[in-house]
PDB file of N, CA and C in Angstrom:
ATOM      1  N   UNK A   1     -15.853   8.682   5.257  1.00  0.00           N
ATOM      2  CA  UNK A   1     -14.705   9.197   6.030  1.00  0.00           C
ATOM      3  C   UNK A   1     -13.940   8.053   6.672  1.00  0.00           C
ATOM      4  N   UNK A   2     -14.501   7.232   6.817  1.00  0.00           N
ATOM      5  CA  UNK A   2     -13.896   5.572   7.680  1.00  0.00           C
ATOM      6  C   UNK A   2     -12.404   5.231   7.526  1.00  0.00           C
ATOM      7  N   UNK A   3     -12.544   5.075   5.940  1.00  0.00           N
ATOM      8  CA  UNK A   3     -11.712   4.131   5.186  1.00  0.00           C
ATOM      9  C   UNK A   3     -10.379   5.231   5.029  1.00  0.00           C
ATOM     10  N   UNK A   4     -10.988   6.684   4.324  1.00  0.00           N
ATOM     11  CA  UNK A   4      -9.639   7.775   4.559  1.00  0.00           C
ATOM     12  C   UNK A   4      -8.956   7.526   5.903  1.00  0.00           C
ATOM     13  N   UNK A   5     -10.124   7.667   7.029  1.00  0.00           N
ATOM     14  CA  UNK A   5      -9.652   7.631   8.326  1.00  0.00           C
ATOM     15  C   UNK A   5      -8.130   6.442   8.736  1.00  0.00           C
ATOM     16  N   UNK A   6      -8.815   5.682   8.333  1.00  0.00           N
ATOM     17  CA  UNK A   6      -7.958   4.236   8.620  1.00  0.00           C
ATOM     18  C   UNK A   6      -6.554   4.626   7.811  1.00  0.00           C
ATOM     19  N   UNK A   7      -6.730   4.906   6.754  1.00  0.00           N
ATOM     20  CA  UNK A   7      -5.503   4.981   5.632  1.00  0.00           C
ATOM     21  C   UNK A   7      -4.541   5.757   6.186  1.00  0.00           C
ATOM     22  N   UNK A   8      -5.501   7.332   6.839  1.00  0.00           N
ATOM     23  CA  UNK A   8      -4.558   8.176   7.732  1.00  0.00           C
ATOM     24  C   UNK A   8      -3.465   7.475   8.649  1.00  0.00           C
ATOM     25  N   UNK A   9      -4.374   7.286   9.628  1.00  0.00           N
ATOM     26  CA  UNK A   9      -3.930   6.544  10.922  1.00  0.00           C
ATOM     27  C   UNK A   9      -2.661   5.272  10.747  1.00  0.00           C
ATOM     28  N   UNK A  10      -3.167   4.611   9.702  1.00  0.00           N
ATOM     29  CA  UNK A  10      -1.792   3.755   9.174  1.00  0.00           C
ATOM     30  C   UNK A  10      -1.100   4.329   8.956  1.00  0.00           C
ATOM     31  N   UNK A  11      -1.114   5.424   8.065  1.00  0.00           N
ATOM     32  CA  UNK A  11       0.160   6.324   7.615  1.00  0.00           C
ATOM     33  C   UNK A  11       1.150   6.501   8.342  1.00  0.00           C
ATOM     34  N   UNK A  12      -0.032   7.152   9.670  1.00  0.00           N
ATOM     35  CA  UNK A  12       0.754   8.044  10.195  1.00  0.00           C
ATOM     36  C   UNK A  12       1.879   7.099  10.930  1.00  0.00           C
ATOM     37  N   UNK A  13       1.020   6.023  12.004  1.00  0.00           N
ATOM     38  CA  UNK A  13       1.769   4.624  12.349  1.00  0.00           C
ATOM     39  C   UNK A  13       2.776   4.292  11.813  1.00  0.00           C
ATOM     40  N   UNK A  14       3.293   4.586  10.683  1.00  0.00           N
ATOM     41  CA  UNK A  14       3.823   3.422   9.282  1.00  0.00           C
ATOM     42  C   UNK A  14       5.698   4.983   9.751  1.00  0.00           C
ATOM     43  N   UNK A  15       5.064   6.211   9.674  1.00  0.00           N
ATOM     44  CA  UNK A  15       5.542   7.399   9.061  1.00  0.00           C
ATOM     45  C   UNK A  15       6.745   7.539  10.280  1.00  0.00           C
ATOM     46  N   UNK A  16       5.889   7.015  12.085  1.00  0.00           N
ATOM     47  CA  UNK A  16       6.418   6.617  13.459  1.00  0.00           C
ATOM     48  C   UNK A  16       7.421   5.933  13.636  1.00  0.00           C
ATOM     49  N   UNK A  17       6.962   4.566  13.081  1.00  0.00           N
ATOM     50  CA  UNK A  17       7.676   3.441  12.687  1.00  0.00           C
ATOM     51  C   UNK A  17       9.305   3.439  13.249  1.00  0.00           C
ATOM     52  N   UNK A  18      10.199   2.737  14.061  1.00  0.00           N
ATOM     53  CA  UNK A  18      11.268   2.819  14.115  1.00  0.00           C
ATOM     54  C   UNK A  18      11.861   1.694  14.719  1.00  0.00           C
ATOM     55  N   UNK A  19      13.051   1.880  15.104  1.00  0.00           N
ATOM     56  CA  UNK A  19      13.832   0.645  15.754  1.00  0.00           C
ATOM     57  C   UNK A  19      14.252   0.402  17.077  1.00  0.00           C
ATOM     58  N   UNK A  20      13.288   1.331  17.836  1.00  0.00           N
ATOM     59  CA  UNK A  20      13.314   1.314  19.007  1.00  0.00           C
ATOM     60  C   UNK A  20      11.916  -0.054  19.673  1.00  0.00           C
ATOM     61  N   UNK A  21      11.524  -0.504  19.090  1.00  0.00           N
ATOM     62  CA  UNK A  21      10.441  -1.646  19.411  1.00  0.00           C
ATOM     63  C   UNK A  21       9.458  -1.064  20.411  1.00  0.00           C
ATOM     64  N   UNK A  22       9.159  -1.778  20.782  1.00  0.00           N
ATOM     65  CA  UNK A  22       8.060  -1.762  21.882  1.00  0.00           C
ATOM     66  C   UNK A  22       8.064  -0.941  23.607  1.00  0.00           C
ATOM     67  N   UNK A  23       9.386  -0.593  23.322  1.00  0.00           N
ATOM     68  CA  UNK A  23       9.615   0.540  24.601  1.00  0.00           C
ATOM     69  C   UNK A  23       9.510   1.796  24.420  1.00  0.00           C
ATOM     70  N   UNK A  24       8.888   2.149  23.002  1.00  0.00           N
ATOM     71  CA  UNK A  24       8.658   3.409  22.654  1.00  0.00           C
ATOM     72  C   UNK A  24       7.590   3.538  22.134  1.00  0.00           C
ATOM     73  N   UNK A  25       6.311   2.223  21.975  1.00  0.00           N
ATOM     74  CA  UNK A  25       5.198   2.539  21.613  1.00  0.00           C
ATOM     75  C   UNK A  25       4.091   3.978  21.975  1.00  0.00           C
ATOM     76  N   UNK A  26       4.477   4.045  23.540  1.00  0.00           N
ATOM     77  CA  UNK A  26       4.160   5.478  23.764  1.00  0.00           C
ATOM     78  C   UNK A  26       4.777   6.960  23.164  1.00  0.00           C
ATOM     79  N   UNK A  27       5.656   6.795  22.578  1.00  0.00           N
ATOM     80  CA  UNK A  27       6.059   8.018  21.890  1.00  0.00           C
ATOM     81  C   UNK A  27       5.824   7.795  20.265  1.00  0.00           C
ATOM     82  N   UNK A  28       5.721   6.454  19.979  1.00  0.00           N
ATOM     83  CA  UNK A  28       5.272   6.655  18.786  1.00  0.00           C
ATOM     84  C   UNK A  28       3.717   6.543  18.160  1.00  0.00           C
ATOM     85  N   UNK A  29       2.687   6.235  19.461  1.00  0.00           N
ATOM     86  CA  UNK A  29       1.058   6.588  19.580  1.00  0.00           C
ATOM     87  C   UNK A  29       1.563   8.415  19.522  1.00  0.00           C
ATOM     88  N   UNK A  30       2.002   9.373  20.169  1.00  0.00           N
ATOM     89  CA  UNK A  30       2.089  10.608  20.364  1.00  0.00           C
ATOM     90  C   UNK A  30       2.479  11.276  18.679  1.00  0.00           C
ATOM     91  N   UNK A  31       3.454  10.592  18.714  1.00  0.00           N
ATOM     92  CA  UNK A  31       4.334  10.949  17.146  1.00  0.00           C
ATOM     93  C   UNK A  31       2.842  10.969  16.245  1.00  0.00           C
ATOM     94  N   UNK A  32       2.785   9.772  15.969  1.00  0.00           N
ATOM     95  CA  UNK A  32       1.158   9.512  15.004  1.00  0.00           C
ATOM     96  C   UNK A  32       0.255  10.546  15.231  1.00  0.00           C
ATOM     97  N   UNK A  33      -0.208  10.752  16.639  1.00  0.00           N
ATOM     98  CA  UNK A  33      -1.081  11.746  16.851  1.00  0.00           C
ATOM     99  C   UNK A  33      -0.672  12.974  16.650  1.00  0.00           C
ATOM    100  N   UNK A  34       0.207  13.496  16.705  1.00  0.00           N
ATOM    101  CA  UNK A  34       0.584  14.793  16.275  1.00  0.00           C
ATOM    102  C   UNK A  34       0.677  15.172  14.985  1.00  0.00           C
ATOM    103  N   UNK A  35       1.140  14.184  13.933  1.00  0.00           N
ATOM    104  CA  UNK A  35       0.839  13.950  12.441  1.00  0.00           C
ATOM    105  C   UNK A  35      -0.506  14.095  12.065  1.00  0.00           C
ATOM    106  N   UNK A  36      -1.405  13.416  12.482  1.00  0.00           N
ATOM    107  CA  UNK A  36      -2.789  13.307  12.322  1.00  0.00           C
ATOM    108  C   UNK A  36      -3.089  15.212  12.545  1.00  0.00           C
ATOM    109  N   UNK A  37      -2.727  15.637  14.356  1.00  0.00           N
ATOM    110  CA  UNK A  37      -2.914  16.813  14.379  1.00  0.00           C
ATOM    111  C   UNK A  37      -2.815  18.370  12.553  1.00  0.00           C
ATOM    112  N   UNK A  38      -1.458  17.319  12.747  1.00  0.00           N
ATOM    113  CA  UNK A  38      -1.276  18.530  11.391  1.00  0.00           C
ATOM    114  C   UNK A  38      -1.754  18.115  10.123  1.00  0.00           C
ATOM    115  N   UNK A  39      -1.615  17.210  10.089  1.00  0.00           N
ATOM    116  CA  UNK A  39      -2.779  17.168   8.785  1.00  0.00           C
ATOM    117  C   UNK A  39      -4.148  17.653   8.682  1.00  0.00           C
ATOM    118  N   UNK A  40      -4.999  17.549  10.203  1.00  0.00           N
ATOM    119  CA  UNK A  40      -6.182  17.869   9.698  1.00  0.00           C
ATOM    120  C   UNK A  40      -6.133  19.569   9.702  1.00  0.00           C
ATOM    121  N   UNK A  41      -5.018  19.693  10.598  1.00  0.00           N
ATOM    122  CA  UNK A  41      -4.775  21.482  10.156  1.00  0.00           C
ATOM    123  C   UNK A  41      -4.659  21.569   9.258  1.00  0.00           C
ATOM    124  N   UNK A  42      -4.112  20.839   8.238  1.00  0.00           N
ATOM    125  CA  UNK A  42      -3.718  21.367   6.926  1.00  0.00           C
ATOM    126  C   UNK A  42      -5.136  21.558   6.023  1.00  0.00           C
ATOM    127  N   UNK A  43      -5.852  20.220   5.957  1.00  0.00           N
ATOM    128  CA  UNK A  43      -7.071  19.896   5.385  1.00  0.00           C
ATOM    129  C   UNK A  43      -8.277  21.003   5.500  1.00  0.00           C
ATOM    130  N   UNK A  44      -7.785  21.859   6.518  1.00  0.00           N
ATOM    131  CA  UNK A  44      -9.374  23.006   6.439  1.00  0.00           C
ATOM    132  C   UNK A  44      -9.091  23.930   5.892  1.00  0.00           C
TER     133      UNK A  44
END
């Protein structure tokens, strides 16, 4: 599960990603996590 894990989590990071820099790292940790959220909804 590790390595999926990691791949996720980049994704999701990657998916966040924008041009607002570093004054929005907190909304884009949230963004990621909410992605993650729905995916693993999706996955069961």
């Amino acid at each position: 599960m590790g390595q999926l894990e990691d791949t996720v989590h980049t994704t999701a990071d990657a998916s966040c990603d924008s041009d607002y820099g570093e004054a929005i790292q907190y909304m884009k940790k949230q963004c990621a996590n909410d992605l993650l959220d729905s995916w693993d909804e999706r996955s069961y």
